[in-house]
Protein backbone atom coordinates (compact mmCIF):
# COMPACT_ATOMS: atom_id res chain seq x y z
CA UNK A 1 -142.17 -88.22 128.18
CA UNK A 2 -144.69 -87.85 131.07
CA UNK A 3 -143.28 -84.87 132.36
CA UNK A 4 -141.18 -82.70 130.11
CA UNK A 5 -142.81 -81.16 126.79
CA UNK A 6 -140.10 -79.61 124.03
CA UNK A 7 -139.38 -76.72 126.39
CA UNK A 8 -139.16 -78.54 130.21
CA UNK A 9 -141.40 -78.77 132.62
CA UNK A 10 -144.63 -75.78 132.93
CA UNK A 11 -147.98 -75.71 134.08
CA UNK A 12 -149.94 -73.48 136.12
CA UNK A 13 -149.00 -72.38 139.85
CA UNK A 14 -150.18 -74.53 142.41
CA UNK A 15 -152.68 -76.65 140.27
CA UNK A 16 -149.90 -78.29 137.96
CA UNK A 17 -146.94 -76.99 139.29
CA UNK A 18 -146.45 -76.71 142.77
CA UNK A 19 -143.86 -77.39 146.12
CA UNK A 20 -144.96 -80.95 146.19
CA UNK A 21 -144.05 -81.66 142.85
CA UNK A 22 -140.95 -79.66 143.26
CA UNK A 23 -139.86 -82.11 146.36
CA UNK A 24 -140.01 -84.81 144.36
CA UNK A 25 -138.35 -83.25 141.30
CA UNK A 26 -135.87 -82.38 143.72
CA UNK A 27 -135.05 -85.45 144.85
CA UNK A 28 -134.87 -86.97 141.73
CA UNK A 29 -132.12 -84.82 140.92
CA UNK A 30 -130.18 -85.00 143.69
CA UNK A 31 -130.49 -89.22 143.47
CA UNK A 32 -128.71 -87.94 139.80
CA UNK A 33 -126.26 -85.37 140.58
CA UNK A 34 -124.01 -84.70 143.51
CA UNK A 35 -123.82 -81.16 142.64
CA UNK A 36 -126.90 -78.75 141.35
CA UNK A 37 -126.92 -75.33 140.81
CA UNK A 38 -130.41 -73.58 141.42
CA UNK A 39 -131.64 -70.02 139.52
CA UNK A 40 -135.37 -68.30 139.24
CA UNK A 41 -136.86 -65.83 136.83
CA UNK A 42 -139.02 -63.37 138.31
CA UNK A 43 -142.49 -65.15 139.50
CA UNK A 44 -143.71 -64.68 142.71
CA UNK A 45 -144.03 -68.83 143.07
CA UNK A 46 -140.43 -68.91 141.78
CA UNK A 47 -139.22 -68.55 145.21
CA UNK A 48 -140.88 -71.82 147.08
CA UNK A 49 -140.74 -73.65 143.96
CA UNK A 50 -136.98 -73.15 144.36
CA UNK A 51 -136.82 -73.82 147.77
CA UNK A 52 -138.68 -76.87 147.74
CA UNK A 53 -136.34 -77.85 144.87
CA UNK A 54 -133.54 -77.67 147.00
CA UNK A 55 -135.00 -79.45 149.85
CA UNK A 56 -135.72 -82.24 147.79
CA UNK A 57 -132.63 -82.66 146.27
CA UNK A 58 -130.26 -82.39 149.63
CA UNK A 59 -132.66 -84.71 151.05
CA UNK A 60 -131.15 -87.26 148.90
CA UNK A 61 -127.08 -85.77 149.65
CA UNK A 62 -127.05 -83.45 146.83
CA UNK A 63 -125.02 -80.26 147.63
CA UNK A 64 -126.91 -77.25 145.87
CA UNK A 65 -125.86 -73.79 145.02
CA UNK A 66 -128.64 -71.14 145.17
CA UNK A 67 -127.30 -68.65 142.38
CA UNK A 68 -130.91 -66.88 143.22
CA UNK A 69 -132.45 -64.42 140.64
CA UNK A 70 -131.14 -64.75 137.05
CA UNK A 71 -132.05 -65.19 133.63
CA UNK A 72 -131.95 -68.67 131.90
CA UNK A 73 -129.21 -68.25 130.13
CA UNK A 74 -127.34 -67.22 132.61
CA UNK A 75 -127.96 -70.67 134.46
CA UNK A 76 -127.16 -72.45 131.82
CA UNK A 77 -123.75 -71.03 132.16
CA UNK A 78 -123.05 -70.99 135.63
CA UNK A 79 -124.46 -75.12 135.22
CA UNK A 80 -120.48 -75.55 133.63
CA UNK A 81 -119.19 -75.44 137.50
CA UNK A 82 -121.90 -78.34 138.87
CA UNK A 83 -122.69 -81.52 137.76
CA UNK A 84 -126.10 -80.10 136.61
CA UNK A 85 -128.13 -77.09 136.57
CA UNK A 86 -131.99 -76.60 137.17
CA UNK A 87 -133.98 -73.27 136.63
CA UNK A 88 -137.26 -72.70 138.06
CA UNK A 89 -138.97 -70.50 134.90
CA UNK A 90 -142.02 -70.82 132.40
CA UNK A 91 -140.53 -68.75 130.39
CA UNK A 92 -142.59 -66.91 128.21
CA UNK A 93 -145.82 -68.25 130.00
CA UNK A 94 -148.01 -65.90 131.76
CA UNK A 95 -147.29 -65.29 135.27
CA UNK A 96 -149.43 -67.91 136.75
CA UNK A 97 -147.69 -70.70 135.42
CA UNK A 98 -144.05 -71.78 136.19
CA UNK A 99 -141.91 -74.25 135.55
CA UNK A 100 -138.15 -76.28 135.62
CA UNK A 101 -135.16 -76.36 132.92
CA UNK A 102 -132.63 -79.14 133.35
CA UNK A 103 -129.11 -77.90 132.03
CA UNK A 104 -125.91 -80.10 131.77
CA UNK A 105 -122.10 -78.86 132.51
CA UNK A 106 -122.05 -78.30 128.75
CA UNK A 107 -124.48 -75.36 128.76
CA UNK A 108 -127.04 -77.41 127.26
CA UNK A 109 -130.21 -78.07 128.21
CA UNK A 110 -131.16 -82.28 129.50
CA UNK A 111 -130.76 -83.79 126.09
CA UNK A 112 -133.32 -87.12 125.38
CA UNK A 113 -131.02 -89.53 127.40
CA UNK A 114 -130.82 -87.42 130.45
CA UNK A 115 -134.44 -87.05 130.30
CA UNK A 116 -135.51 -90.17 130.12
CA UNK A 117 -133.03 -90.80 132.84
CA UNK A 118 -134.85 -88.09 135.27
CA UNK A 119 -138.07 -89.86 134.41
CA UNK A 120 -137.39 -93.24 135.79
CA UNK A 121 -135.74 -91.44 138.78
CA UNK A 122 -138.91 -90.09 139.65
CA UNK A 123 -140.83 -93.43 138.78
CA UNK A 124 -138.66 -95.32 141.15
CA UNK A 125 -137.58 -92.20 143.95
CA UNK A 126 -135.03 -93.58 146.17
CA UNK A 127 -135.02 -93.28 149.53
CA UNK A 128 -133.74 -89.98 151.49
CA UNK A 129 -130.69 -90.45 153.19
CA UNK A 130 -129.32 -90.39 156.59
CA UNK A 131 -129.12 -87.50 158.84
CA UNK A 132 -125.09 -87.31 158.69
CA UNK A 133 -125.44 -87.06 154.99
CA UNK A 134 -127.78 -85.11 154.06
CA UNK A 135 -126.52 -82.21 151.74
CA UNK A 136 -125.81 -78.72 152.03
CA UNK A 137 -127.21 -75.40 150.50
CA UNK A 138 -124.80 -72.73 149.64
CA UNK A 139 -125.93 -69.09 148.36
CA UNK A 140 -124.19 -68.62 144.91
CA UNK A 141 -124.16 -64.96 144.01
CA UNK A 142 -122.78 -63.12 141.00
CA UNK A 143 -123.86 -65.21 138.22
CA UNK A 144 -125.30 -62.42 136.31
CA UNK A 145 -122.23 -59.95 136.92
CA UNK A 146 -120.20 -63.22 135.33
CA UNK A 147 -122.46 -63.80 132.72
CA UNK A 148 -122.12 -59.64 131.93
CA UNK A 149 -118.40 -59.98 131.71
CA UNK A 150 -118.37 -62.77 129.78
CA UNK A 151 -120.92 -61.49 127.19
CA UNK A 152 -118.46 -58.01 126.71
CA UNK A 153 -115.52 -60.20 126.90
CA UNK A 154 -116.96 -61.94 123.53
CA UNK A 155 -118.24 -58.97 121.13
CA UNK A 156 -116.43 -55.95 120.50
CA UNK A 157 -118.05 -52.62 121.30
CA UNK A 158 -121.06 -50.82 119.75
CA UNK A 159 -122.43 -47.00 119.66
CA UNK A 160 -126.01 -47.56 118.71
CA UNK A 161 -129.23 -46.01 119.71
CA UNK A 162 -130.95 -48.80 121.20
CA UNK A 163 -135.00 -49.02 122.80
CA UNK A 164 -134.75 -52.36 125.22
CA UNK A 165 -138.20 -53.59 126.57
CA UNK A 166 -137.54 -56.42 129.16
CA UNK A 167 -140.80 -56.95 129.86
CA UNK A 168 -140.40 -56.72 133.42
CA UNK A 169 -138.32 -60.12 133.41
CA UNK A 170 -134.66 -60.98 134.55
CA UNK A 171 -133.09 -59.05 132.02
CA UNK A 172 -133.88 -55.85 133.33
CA UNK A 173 -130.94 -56.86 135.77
CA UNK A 174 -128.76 -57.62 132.66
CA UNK A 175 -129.16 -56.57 129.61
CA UNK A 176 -129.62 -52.99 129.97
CA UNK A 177 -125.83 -52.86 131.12
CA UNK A 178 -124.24 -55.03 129.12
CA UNK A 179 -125.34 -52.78 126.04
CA UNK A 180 -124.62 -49.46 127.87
CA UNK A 181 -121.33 -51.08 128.35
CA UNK A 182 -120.84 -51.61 124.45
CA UNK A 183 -121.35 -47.81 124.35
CA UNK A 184 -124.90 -47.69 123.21
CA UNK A 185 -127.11 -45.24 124.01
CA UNK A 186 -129.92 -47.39 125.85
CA UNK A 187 -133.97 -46.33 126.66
CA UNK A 188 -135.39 -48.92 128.79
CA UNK A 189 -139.16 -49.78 129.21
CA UNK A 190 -140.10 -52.17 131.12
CA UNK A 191 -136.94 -52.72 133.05
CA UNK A 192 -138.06 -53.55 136.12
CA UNK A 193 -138.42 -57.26 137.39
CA UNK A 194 -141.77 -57.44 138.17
CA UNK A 195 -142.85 -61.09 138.44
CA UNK A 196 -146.48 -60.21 137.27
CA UNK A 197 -145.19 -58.32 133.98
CA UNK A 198 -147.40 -55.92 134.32
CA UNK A 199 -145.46 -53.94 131.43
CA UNK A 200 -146.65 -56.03 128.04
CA UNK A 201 -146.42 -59.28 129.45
CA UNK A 202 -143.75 -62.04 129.35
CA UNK A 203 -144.13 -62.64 125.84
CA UNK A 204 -142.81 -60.56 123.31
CA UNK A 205 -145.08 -61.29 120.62
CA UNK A 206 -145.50 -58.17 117.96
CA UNK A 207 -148.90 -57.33 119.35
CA UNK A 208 -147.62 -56.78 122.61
CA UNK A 209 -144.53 -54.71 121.45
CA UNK A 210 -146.84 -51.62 120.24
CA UNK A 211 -145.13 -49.08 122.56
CA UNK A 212 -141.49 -50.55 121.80
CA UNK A 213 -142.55 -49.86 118.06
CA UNK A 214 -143.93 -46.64 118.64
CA UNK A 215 -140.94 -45.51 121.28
CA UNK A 216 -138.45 -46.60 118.31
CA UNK A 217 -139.79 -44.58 115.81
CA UNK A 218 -140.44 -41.63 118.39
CA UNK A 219 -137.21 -41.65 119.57
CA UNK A 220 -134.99 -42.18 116.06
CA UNK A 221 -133.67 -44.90 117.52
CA UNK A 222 -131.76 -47.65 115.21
CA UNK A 223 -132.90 -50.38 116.81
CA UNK A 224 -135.59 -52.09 119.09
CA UNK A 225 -134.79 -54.86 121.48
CA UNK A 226 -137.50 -57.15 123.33
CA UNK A 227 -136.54 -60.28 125.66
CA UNK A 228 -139.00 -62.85 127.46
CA UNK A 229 -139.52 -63.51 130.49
CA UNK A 230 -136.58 -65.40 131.11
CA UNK A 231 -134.18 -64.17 128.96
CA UNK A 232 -133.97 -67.05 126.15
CA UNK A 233 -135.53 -65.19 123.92
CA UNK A 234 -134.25 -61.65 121.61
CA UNK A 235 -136.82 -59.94 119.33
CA UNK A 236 -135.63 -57.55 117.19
CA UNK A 237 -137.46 -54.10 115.95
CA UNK A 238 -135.39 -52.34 112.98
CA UNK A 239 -135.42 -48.68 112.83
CA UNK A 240 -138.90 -47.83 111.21
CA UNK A 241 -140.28 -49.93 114.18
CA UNK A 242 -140.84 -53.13 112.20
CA UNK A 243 -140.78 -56.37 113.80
CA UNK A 244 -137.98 -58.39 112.23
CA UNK A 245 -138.85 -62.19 111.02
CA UNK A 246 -136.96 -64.36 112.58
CA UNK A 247 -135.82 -66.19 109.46
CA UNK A 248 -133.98 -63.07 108.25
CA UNK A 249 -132.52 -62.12 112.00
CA UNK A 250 -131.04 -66.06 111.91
CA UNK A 251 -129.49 -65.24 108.13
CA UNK A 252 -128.25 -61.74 109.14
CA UNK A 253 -126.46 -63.56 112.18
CA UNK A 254 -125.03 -66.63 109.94
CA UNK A 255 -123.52 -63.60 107.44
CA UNK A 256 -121.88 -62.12 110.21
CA UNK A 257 -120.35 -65.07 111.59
CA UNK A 258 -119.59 -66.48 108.46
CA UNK A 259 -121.67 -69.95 109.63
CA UNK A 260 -121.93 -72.92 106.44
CA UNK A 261 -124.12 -74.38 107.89
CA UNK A 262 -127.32 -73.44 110.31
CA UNK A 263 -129.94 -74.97 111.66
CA UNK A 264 -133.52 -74.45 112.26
CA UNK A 265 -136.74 -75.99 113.02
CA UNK A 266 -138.86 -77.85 110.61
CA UNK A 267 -141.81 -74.77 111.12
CA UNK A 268 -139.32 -71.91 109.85
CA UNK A 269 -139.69 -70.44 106.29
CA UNK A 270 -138.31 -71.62 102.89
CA UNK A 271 -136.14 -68.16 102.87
CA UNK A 272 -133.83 -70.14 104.61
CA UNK A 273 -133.05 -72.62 102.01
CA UNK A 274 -134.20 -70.09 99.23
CA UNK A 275 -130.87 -67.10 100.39
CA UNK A 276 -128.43 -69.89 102.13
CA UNK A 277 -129.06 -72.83 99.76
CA UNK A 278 -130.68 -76.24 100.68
CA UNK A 279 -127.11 -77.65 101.53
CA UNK A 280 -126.47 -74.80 104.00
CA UNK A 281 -129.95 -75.53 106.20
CA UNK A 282 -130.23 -78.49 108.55
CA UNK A 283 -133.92 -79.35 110.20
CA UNK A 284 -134.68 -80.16 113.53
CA UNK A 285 -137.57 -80.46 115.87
CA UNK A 286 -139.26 -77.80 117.31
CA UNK A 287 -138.15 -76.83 120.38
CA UNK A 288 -134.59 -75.34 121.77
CA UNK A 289 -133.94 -78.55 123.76
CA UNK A 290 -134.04 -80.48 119.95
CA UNK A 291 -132.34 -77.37 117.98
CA UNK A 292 -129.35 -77.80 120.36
CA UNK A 293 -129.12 -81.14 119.89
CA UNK A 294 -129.18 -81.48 116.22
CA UNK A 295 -126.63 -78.47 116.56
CA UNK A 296 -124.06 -80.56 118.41
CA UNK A 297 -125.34 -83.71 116.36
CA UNK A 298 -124.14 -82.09 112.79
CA UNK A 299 -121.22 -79.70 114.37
CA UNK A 300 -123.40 -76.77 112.77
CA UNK A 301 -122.60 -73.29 113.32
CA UNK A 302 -125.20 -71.37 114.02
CA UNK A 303 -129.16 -71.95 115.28
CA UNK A 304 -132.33 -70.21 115.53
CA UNK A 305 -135.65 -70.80 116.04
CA UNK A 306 -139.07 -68.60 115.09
CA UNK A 307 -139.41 -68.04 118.89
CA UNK A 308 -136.62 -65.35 118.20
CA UNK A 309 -133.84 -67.95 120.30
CA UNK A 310 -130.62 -68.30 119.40
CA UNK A 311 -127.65 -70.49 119.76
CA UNK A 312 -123.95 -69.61 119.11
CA UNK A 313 -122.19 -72.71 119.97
CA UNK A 314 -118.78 -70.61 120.05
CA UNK A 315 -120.50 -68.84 122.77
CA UNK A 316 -122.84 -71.14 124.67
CA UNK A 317 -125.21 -73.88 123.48
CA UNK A 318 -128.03 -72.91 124.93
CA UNK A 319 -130.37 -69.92 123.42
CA UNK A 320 -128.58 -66.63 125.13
CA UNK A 321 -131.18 -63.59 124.43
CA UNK A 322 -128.70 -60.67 126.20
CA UNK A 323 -125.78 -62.08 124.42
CA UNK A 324 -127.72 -62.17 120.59
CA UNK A 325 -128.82 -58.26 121.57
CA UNK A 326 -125.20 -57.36 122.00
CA UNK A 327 -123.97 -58.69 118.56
CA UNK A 328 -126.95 -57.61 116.98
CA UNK A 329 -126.08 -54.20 118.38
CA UNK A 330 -122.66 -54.74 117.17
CA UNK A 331 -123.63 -55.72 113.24
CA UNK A 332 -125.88 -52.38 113.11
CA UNK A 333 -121.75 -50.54 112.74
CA UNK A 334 -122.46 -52.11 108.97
CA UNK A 335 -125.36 -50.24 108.57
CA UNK A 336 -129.27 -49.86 109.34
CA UNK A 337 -130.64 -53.10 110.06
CA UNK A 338 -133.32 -52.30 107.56
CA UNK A 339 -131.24 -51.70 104.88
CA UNK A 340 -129.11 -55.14 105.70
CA UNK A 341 -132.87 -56.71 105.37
CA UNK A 342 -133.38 -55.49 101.98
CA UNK A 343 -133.65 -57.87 98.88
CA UNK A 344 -134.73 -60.64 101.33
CA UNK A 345 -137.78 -62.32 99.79
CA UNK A 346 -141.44 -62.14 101.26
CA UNK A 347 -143.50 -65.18 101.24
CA UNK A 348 -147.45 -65.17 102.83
CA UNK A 349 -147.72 -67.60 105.77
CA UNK A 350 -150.02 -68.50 108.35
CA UNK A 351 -149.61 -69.85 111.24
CA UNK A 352 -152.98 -71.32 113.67
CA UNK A 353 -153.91 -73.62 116.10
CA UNK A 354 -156.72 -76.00 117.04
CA UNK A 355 -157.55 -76.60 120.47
CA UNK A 356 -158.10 -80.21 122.29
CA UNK A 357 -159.16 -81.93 124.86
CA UNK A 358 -155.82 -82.71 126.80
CA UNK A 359 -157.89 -85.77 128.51
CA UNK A 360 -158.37 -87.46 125.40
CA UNK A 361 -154.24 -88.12 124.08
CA UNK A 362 -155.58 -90.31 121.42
CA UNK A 363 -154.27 -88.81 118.00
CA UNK A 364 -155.05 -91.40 116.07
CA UNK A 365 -157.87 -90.00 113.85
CA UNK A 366 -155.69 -87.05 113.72
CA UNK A 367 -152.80 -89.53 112.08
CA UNK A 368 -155.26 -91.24 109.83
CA UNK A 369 -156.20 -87.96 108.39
CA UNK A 370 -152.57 -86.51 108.10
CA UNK A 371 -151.60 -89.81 106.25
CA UNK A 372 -154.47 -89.26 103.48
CA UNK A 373 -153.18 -85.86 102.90
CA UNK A 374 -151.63 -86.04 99.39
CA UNK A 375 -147.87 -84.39 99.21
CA UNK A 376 -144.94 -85.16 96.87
CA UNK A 377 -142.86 -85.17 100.14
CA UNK A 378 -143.90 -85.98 104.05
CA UNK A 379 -141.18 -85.01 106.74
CA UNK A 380 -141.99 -87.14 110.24
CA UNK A 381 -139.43 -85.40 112.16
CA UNK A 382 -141.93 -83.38 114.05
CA UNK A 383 -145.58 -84.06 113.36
CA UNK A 384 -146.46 -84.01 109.50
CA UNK A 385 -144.57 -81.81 107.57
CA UNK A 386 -145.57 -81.81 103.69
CA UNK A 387 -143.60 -80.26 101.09
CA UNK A 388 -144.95 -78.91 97.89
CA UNK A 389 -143.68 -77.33 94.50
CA UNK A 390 -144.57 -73.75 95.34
CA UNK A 391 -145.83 -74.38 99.55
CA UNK A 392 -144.76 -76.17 102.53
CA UNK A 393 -147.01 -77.07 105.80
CA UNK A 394 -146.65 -78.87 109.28
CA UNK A 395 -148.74 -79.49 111.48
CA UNK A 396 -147.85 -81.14 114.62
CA UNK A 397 -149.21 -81.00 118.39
CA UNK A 398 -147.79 -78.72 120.89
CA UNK A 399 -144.91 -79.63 123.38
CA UNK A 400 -146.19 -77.20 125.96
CA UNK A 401 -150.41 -76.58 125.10
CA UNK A 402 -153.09 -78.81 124.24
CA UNK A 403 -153.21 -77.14 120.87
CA UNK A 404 -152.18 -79.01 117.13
CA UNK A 405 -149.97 -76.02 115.51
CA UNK A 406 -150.95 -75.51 111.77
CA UNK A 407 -148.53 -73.63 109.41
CA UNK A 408 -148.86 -72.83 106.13
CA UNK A 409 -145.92 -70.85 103.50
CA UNK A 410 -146.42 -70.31 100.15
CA UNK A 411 -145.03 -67.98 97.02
CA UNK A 412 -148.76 -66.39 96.52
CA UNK A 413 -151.19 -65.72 98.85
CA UNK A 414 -153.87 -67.74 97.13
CA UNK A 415 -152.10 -71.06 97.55
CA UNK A 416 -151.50 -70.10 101.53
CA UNK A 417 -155.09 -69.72 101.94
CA UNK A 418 -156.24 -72.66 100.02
CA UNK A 419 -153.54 -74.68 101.66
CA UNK A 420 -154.32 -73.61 105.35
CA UNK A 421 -158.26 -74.06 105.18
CA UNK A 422 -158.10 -77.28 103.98
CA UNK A 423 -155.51 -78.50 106.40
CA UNK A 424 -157.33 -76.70 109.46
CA UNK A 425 -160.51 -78.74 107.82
CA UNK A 426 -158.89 -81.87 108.17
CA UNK A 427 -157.35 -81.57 111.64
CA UNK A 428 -160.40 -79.71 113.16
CA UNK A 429 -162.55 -82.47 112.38
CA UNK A 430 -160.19 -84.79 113.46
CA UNK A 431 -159.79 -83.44 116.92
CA UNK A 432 -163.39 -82.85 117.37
């Protein structure tokens, strides 16, 4: 694809991303759809993006709904009323950059078909149409007062001592009431949409989530909550102020739903298979767009990713951050989350990347040396994932950065060393 990388469309505001492109994206659409419905996270460009968006798509008869200033997933739902959805967001990406999701009716974001589809529609635009039918733009408020409701209308209700840190994205305008609405007892930081997060940043990686760790522990507070800046994602802090892997958050959440089978992305640890059994894990791409689709593919139960998204298909299928805080709040009436963590295995991994030249596409040499690794098993789902006795590793290159991802998990952390250097050897040179 020329245009969308595993997690839509981003780049940097107006250099890569900007009104221009967003006419034409627009208009592509509304060549698609007869119906769109239009949302924004926070960023300061999200607002002519948007608007430029729109143009372009009811310069081509489309009749678009602006539901304004909401989080991603709560696009995603309100896309189940129009014939498609689009939400201007980067994400997680610094505040600079921006970007477009493509959601279907179904909740879930433009599977391969539909994308390739939107690719040829921009290739081959067609013309804008006639004055007398040209389409209309309607404002379409209260999508995050109906996304609320139906998040409460779906868990049952929760007294727990709970430190949220939005970082200053569009879930300061949700999430903090849904959970006071469960009956927790809610400290906010960061609550404030602020589209140049100047709290921690839009990305709620453990480094940045110091004073959520520190408020958690000062505070006695039984959990610690951090979202994105679009509200996909839900990072979870146990009582002691610990960031919580992934991996274990996905196999708390499959317990408590009583999911058979789950599925994951081929980077995730080998807890997975190692406390739900091989037979119980299904691998997927990397990426929420691919996780959703092998979700619907195998009619699996649960999904999660080591971005900290997650999918309830009961729910929605697309990666609802508010909506995992408020049954993570509710599984904490069984007990501290640390002490539901406990027994869970702890393997050393690594995780890296090696930077490229985005100019120069050509991976070959990088394929050559990936096919001369030696490894009893070699998974080409996403890039080259090799499986060992005791280790497994992938690397593969980036849907959204120039960057080839490296990760390493083994039992010892010997064998994760050895493993990583040698691998980062081979691709660095490679890529040079």
């Amino acid at each position: 694809m020329a245009l969308f990388g595993s997690s839509g469309i981003r780049g940097r505001y107006p250099s890569e991303v900007n009104e221009t492109l967003f006419l034409e994206l627009g208009a592509a659409l509304g060549s698609l759809y007869e119906t769109v419905v239009v949302g924004r996270d926070v960023r300061a460009s999200g607002v002519p993006l948007a608007q430029a968006l729109a143009a372009g798509a009811t310069s081509r008869g489309a009749e678009v709904h602006d539901a304004g200033l909401v989080t991603t997933p709560t696009l995603a739902h309100l896309a189940a009323r129009f014939d498609s959805g689009a939400m201007v967001t980067a994400s997680h990406n610094p505040p600079e950059h921006n970007g477009l999701k493509l959601w279907l009716p179904s909740g879930m974001a433009f599977d391969e078909v539909r994308r390739a589809t939107f690719e040829a529609a921009m290739a081959t635009p067609a013309p804008p149409v006639n004055w007398k039918e040209v389409g209309s733009l309607y404002p379409h408020p209260g999508g995050l007062r109906e996304h609320q409701e139906k998040i409460l209308s779906a868990v049952e209700s929760a007294e727990t001592h709970v430190v949220l840190d939005c970082g200053n994205g569009s879930t300061s305008l949700l999430t903090p009431e849904v959970l006071r609405r469960l009956g927790c007892d809610v400290v906010c930081l960061n609550c404030q949409p602020d589209g140049a997060f100047p709290g921690r940043g839009a990305e709620p990686a453990e480094e940045a989530l110091t004073d959520l760790s520190r408020r958690v522990r000062g505070s006695k507070a039984s959990l610690g909550i951090a979202h994105d800046g679009d509200g996909d994602r839900m990072v979870a802090l146990d009582e002691e102020g610990r960031m919580v892997m992934p991996e274990k958050l996905l196999i708390l959440f499959a317990r408590a739903i009583g999911a058979r089978r789950v599925v994951a992305p081929v980077d995730s640890s080998m807890i997975l298979e190692d406390v739900l059994g091989k037979d119980a894990v299904i691998r997927s791409r990397v990426g929420d767009v691919y996780v959703a689709e092998t979700l619907v593919q195998e009619e699996a139960d649960l999904a999660g990713e080591t971005s900290s998204t997650w999918i309830f298909p009961d729910f929605a299928l697309c990666p609802d951050g508010p909506y995992a805080a408020a049954r993570l709040c509710v599984m904490l009436q069984d007990g501290p989350l640390g002490e539901q963590l406990e027994g869970f295995p702890d393997y050393p991994l690594r995780r890296g990347t090696v930077a490229y030249d985005p100019a120069d596409r050509d991976l070959t040499p990088l394929q050559e040396a990936m096919e001369a690794v030696d490894a009893p098993e070699v998974n080409r789902l996403d890039g080259w994932r090799f499986s060992f006795d005791d280790a497994w590793a992938i690397v593969r290159a980036s849907g959204t950065e120039p960057v080839i991802r490296l990760t390493v998990e083994a039992r010892d952390e010997a064998r994760t060393t050895e493993i990583y250097e040698a691998l980062r050897a081979k691709v660095s040179e490679a890529v040079a």
